[in-house]
C-alpha atoms as a PDB file:
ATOM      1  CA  UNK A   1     199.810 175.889 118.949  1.00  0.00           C
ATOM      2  CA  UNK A   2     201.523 179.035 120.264  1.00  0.00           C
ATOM      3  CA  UNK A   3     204.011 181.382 117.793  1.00  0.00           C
ATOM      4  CA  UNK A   4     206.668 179.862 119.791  1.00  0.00           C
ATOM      5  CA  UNK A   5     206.560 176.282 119.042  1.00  0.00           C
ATOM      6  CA  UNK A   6     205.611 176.638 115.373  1.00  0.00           C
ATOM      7  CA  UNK A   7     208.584 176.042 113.267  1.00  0.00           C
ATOM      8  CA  UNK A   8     208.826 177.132 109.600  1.00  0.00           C
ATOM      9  CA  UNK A   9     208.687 174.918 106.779  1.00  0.00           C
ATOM     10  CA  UNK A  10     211.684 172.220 106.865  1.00  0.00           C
ATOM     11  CA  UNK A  11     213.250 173.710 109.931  1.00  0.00           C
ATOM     12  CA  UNK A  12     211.018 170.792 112.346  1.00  0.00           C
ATOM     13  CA  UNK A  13     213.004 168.491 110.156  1.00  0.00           C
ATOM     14  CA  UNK A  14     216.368 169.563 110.251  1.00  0.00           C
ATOM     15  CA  UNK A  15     216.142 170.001 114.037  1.00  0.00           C
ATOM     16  CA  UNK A  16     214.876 166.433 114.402  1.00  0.00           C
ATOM     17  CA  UNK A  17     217.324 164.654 111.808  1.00  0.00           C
ATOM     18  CA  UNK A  18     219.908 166.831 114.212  1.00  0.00           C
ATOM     19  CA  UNK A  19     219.058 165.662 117.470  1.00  0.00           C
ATOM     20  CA  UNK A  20     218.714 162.444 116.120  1.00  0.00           C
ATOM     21  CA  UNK A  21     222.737 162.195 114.521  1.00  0.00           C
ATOM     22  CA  UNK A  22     223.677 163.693 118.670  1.00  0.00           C
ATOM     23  CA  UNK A  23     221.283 161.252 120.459  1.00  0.00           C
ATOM     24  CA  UNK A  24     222.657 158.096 117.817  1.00  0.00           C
ATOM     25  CA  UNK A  25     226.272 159.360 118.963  1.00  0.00           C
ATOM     26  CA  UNK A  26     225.660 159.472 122.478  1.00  0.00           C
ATOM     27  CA  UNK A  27     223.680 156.507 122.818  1.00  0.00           C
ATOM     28  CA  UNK A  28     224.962 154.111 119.977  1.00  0.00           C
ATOM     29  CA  UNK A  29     223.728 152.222 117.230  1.00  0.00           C
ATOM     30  CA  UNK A  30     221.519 149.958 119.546  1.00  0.00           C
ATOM     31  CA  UNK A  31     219.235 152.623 120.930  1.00  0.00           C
ATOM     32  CA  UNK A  32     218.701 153.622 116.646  1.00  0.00           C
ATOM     33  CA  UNK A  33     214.806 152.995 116.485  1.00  0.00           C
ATOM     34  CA  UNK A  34     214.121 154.390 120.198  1.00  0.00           C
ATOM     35  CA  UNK A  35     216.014 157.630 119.405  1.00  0.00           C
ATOM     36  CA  UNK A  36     214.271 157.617 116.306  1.00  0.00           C
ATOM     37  CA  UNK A  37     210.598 157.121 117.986  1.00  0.00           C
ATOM     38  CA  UNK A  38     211.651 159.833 120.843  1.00  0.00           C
ATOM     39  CA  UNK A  39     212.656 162.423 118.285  1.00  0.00           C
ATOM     40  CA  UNK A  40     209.578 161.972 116.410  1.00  0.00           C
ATOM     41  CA  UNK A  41     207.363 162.924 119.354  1.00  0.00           C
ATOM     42  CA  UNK A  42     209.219 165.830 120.435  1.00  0.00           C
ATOM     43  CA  UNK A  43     209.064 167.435 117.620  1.00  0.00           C
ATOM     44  CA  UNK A  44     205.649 166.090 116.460  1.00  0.00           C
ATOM     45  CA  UNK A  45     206.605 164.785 113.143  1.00  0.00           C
ATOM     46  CA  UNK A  46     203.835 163.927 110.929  1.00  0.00           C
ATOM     47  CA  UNK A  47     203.452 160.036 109.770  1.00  0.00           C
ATOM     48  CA  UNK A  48     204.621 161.181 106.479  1.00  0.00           C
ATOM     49  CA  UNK A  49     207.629 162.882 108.190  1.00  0.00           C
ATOM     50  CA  UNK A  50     208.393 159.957 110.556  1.00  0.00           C
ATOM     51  CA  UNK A  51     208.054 157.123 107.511  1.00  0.00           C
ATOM     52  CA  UNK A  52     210.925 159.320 105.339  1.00  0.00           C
ATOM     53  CA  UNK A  53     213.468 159.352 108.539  1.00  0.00           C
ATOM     54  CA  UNK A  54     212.479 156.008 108.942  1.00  0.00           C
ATOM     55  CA  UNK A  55     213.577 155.331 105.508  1.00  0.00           C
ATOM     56  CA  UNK A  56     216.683 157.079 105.880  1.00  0.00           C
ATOM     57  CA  UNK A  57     217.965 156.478 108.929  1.00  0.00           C
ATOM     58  CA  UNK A  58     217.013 152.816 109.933  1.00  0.00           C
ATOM     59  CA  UNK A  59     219.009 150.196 108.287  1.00  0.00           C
ATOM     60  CA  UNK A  60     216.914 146.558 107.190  1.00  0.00           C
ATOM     61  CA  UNK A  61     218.128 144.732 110.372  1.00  0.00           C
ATOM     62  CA  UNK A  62     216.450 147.687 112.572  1.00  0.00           C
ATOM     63  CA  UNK A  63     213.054 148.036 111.192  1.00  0.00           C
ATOM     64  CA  UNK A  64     212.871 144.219 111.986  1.00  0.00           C
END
């Protein structure tokens, strides 16, 4: 990984949960799990990163 693409502690995650609030906005509530899954590969969350968004940002009727 170079110097440019490594992000400091925490900062990976507030630029994800960020993107994700724009893309949910732009997109709408339908696209929620997609935006979710896109945002977790660009910025290469970790499964333990990915499962707390998931947590917070998918409603029950979603993660169906």
């Amino acid at each position: 990984m170079t110097p440019s693409t490594m992000h400091p502690p925490g900062e990976k995650m507030k630029k994800a949960i960020k993107e994700f609030c724009e893309q949910l906005e732009k997109k709408g509530e339908s696209q929620r799990k997609r935006i979710l899954q896109n945002v977790a590969i660009k910025y290469d969350l970790s499964p333990k990163e990915f499962d707390f968004l998931e947590r917070h940002c998918l409603d029950d009727k979603t993660k169906q």
